[in-house]
PDB file of N, CA and C in Angstrom:
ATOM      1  N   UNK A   1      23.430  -4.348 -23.482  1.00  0.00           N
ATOM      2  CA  UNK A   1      23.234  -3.965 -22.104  1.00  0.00           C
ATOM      3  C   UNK A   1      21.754  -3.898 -21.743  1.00  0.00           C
ATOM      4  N   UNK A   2      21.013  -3.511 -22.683  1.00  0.00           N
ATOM      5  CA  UNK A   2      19.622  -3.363 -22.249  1.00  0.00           C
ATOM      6  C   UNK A   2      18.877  -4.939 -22.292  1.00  0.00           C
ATOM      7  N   UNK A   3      19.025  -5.582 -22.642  1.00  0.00           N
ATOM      8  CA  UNK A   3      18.728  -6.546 -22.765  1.00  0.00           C
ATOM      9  C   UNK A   3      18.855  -7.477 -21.337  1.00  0.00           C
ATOM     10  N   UNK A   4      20.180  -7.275 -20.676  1.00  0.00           N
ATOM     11  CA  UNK A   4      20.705  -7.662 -19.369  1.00  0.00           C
ATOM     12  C   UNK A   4      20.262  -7.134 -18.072  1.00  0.00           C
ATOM     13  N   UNK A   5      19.861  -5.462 -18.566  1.00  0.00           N
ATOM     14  CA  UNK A   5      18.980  -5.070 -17.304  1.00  0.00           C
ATOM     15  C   UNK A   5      17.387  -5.924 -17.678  1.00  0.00           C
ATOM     16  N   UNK A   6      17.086  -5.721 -18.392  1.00  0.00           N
ATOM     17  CA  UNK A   6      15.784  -6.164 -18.264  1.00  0.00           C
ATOM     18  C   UNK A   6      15.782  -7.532 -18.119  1.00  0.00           C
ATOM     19  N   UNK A   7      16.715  -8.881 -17.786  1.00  0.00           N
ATOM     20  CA  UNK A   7      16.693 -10.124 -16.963  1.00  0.00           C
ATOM     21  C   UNK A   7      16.912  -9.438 -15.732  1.00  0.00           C
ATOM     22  N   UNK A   8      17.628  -8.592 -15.456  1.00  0.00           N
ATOM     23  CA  UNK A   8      17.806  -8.245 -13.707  1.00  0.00           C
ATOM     24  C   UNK A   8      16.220  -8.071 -12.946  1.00  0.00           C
ATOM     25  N   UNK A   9      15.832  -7.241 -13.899  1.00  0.00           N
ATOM     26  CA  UNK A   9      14.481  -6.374 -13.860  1.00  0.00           C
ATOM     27  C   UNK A   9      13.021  -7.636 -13.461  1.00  0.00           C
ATOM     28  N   UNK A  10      13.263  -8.441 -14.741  1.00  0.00           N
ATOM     29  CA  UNK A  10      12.243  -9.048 -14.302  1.00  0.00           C
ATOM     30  C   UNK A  10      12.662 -10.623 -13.738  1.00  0.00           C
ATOM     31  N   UNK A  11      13.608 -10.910 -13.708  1.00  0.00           N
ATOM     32  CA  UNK A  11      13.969 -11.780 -12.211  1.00  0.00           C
ATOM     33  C   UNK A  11      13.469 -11.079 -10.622  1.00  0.00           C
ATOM     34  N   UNK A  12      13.803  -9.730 -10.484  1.00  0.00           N
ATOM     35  CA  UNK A  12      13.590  -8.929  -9.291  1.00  0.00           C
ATOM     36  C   UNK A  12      12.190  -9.039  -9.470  1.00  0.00           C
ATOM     37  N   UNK A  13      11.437  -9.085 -10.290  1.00  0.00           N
ATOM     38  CA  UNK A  13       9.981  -9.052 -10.024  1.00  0.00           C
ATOM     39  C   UNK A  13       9.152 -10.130 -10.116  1.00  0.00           C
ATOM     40  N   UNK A  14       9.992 -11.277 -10.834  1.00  0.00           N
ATOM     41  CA  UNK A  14       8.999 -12.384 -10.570  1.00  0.00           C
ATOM     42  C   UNK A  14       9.368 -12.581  -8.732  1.00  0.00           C
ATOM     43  N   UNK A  15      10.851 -12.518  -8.112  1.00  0.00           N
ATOM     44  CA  UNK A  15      11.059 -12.770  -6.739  1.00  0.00           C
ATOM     45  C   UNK A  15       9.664 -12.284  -6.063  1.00  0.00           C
ATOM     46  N   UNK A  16       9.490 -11.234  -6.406  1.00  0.00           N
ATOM     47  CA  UNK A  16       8.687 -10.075  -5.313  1.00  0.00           C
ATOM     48  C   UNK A  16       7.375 -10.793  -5.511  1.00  0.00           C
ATOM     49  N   UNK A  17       6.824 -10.832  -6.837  1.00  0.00           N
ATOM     50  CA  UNK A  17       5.301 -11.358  -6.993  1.00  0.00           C
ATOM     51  C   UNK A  17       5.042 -12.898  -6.139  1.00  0.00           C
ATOM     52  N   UNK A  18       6.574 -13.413  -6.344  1.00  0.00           N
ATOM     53  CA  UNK A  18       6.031 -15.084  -5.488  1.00  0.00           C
ATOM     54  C   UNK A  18       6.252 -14.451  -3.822  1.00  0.00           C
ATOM     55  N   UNK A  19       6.870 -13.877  -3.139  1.00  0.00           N
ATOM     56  CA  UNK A  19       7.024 -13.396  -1.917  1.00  0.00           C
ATOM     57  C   UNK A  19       5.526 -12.425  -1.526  1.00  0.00           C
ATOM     58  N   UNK A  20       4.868 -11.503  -2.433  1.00  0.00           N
ATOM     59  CA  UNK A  20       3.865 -11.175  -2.480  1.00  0.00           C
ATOM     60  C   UNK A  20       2.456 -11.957  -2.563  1.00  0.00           C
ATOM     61  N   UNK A  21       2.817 -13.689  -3.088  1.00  0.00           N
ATOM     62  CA  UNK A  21       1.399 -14.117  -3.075  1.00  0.00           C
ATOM     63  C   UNK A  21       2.010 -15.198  -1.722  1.00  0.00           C
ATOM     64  N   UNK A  22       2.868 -15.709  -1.249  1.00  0.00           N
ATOM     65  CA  UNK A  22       3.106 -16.190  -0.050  1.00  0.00           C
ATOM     66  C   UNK A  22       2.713 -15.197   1.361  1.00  0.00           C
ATOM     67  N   UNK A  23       2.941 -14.143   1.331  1.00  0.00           N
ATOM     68  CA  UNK A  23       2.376 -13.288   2.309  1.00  0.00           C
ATOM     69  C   UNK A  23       1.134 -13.457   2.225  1.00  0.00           C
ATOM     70  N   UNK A  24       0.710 -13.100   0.868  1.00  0.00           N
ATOM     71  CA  UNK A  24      -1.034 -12.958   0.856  1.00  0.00           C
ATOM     72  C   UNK A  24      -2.017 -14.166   1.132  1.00  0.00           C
ATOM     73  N   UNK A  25      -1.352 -15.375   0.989  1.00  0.00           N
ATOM     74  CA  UNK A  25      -1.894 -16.822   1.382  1.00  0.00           C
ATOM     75  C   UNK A  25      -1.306 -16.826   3.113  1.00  0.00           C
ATOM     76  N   UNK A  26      -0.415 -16.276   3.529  1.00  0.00           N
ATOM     77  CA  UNK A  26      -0.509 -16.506   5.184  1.00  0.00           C
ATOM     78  C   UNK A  26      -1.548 -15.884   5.663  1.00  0.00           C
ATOM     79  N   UNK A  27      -1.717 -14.637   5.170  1.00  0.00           N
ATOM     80  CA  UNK A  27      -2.811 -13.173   6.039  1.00  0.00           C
ATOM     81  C   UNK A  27      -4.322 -13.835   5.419  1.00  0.00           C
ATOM     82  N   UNK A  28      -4.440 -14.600   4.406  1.00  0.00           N
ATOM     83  CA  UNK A  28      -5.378 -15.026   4.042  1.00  0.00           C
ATOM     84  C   UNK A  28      -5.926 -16.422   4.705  1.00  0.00           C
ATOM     85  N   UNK A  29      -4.822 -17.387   4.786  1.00  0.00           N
ATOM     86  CA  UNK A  29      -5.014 -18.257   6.274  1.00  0.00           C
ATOM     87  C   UNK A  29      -5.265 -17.543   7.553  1.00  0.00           C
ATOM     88  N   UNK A  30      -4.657 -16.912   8.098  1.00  0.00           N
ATOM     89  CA  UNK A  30      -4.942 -15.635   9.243  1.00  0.00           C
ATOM     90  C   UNK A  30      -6.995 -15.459   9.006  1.00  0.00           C
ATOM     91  N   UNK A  31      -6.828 -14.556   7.876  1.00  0.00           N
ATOM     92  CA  UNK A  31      -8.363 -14.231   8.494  1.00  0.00           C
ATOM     93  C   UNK A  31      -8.860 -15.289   8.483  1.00  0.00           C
ATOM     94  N   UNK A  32      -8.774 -16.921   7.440  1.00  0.00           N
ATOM     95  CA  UNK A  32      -9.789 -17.787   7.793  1.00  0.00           C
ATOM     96  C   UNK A  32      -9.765 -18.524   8.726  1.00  0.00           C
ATOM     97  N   UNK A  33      -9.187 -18.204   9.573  1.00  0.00           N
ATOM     98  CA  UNK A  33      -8.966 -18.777  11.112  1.00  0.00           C
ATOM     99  C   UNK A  33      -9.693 -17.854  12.262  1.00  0.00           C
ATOM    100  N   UNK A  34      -9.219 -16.471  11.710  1.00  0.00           N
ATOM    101  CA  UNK A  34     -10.012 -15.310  12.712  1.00  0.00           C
ATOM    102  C   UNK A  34     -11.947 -15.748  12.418  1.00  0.00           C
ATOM    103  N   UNK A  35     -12.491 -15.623  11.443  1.00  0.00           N
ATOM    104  CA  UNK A  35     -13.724 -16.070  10.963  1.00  0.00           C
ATOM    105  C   UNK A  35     -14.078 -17.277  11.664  1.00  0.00           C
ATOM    106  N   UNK A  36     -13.601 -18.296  11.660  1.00  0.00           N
ATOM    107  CA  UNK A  36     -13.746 -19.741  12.442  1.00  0.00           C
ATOM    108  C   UNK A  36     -13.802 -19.646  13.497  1.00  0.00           C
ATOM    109  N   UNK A  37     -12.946 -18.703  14.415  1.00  0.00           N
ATOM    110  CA  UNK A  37     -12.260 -18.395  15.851  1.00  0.00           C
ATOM    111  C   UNK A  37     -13.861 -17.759  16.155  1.00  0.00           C
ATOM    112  N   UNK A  38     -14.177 -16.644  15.745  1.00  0.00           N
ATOM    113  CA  UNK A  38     -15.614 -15.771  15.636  1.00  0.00           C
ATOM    114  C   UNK A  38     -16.801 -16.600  15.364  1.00  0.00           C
ATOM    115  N   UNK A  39     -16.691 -17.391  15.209  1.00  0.00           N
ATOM    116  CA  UNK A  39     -18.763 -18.298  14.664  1.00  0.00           C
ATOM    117  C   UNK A  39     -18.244 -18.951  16.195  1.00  0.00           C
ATOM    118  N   UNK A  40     -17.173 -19.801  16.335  1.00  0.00           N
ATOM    119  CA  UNK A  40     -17.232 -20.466  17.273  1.00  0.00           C
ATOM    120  C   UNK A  40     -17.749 -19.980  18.543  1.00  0.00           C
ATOM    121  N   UNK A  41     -17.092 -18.474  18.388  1.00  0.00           N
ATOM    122  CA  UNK A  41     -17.104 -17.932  19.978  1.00  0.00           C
ATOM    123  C   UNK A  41     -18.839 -17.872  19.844  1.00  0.00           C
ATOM    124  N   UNK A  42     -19.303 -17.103  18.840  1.00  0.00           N
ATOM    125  CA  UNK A  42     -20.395 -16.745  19.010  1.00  0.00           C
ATOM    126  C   UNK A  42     -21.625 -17.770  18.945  1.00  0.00           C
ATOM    127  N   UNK A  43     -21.660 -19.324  18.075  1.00  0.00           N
ATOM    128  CA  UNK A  43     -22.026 -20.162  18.280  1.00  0.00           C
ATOM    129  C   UNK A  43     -22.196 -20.841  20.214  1.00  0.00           C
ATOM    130  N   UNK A  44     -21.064 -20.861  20.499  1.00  0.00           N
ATOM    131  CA  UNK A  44     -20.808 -21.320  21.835  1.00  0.00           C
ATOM    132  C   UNK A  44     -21.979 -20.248  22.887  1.00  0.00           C
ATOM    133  N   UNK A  45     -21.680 -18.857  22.508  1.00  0.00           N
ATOM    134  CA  UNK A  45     -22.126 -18.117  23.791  1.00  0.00           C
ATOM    135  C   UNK A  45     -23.632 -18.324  23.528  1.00  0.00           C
ATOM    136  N   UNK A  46     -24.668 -18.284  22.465  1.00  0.00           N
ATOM    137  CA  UNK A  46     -25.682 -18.609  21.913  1.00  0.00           C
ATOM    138  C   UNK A  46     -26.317 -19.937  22.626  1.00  0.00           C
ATOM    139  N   UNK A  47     -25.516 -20.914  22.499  1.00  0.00           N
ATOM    140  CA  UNK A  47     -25.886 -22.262  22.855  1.00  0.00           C
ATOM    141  C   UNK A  47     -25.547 -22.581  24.639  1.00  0.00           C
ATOM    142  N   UNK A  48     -24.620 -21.496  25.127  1.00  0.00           N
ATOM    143  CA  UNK A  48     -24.543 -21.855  26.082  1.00  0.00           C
ATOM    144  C   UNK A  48     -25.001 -20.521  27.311  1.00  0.00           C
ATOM    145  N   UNK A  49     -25.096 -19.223  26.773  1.00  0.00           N
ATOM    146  CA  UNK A  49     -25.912 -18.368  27.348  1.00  0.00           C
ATOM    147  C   UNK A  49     -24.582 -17.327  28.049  1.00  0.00           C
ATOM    148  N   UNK A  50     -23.553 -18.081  27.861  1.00  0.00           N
ATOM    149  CA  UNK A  50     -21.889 -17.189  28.462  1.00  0.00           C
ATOM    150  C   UNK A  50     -21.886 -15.560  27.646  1.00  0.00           C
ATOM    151  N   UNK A  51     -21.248 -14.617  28.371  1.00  0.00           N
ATOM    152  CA  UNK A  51     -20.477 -13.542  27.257  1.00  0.00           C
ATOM    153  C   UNK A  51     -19.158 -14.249  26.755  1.00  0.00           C
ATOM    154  N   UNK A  52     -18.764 -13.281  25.767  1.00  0.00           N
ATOM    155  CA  UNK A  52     -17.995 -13.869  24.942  1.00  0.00           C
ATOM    156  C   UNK A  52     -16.675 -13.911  26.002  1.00  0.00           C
ATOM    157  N   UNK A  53     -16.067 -13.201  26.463  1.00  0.00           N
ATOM    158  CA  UNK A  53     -15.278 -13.290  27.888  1.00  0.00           C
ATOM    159  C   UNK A  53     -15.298 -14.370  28.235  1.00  0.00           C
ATOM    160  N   UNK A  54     -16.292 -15.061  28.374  1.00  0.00           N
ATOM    161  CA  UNK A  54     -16.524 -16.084  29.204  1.00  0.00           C
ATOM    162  C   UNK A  54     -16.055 -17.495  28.394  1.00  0.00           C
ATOM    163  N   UNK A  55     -16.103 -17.306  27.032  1.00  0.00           N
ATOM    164  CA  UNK A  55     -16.249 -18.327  26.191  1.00  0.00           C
ATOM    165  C   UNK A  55     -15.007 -17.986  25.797  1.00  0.00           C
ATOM    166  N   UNK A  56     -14.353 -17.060  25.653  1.00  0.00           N
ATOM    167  CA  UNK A  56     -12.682 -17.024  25.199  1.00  0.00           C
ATOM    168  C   UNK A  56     -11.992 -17.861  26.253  1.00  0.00           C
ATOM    169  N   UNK A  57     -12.170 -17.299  27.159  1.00  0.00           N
ATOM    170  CA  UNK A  57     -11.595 -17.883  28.690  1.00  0.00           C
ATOM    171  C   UNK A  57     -11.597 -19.563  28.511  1.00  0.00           C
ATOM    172  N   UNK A  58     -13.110 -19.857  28.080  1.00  0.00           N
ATOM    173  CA  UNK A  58     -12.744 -21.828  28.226  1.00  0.00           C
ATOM    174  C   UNK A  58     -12.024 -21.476  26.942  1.00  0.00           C
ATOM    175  N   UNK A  59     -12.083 -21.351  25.888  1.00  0.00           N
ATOM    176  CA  UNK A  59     -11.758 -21.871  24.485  1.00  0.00           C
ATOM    177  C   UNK A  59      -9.895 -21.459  24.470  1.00  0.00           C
ATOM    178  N   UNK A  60      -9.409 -20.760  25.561  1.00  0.00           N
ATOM    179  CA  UNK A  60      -8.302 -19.963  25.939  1.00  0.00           C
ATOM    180  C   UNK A  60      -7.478 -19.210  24.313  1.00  0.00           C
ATOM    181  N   UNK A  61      -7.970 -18.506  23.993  1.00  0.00           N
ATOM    182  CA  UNK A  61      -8.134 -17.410  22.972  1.00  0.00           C
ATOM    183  C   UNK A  61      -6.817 -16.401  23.163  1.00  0.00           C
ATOM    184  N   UNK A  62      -5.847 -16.429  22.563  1.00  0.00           N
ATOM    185  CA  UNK A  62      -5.178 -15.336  22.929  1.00  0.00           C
ATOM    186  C   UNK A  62      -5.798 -13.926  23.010  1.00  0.00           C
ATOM    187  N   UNK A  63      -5.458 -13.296  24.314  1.00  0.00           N
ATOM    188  CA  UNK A  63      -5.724 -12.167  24.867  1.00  0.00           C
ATOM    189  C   UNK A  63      -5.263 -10.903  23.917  1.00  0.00           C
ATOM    190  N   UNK A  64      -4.585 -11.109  22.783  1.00  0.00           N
ATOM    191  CA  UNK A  64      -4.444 -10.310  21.725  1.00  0.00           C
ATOM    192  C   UNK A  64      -5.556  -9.936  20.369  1.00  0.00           C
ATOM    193  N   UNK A  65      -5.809 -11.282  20.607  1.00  0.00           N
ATOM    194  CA  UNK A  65      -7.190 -11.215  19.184  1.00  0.00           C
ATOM    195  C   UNK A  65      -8.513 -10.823  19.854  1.00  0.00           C
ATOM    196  N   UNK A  66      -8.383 -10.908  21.067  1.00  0.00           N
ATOM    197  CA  UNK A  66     -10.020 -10.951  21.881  1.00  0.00           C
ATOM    198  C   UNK A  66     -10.329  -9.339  21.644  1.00  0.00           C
ATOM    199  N   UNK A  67      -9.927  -8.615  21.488  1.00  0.00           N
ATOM    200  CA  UNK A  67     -10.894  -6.966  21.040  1.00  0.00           C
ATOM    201  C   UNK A  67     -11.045  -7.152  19.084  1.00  0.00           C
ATOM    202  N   UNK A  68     -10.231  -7.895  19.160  1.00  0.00           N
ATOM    203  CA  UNK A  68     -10.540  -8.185  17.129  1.00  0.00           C
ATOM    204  C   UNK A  68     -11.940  -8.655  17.169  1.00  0.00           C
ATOM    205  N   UNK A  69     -12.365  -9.922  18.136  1.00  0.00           N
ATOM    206  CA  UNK A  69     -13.530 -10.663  18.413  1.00  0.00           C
ATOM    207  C   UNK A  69     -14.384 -10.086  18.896  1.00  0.00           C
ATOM    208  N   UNK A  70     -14.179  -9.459  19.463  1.00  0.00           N
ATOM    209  CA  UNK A  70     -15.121  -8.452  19.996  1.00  0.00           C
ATOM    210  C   UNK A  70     -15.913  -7.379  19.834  1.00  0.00           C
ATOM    211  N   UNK A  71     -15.239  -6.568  19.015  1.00  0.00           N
ATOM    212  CA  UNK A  71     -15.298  -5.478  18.327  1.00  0.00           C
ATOM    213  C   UNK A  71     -16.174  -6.296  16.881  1.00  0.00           C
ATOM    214  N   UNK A  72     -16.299  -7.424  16.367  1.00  0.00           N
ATOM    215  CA  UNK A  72     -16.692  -7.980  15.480  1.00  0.00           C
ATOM    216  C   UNK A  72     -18.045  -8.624  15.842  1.00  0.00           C
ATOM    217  N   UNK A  73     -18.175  -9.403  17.127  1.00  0.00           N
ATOM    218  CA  UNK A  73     -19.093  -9.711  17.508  1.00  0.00           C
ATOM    219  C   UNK A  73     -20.219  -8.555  17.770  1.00  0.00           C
ATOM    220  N   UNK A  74     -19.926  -7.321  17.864  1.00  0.00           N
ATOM    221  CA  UNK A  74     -20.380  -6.348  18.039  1.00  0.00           C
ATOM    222  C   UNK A  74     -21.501  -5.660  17.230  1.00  0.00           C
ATOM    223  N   UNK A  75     -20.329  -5.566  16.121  1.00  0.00           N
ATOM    224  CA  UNK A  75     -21.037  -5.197  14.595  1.00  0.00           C
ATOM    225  C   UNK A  75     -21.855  -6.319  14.162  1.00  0.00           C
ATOM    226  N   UNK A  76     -21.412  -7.419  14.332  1.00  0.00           N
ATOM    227  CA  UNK A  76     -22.663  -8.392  14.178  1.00  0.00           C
ATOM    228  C   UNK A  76     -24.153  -8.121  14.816  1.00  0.00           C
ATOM    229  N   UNK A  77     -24.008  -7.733  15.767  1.00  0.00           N
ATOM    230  CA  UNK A  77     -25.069  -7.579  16.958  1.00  0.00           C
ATOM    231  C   UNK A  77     -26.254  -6.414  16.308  1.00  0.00           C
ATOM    232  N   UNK A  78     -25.724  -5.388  15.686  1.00  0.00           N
ATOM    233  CA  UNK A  78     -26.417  -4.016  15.335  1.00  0.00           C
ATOM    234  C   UNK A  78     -27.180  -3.873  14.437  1.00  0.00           C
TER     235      UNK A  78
END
């Protein structure tokens, strides 16, 4: 019997570790997109003299990430 839990055991955990590094490669695509999304904005407003408002607006930025960008562009600034 012990032998049989411990295939249950670590079948259940190899599942979790591959579901655990698939999450962690999406959120990890995620930020390297947020990072890209951020030089751009801030590249653009630099070269073109816009606030970042201004440069989300052409680049049309979802209105959800724009205080992520913002709040980042910020701390950059200080």
């Amino acid at each position: 019997m012990c032998n049989l839990s411990q295939i249950h055991v670590d079948a259940g955990l190899k599942r979790g570790l591959a579901k655990g590094r698939r999450e962690g490669r999406k959120e990890g695509l995620a930020e390297g997109i947020k990072k890209e999304m951020i030089k751009n904005v801030t590249t653009i407003m630099r070269k073109t003299n816009q606030t970042a408002d201004q440069v989300m607006d052409l680049l049309d930025i979802d209105k959800s990430l724009r205080p992520q960008i913002i709040r980042f562009i910020k701390q950059q600034n200080q």
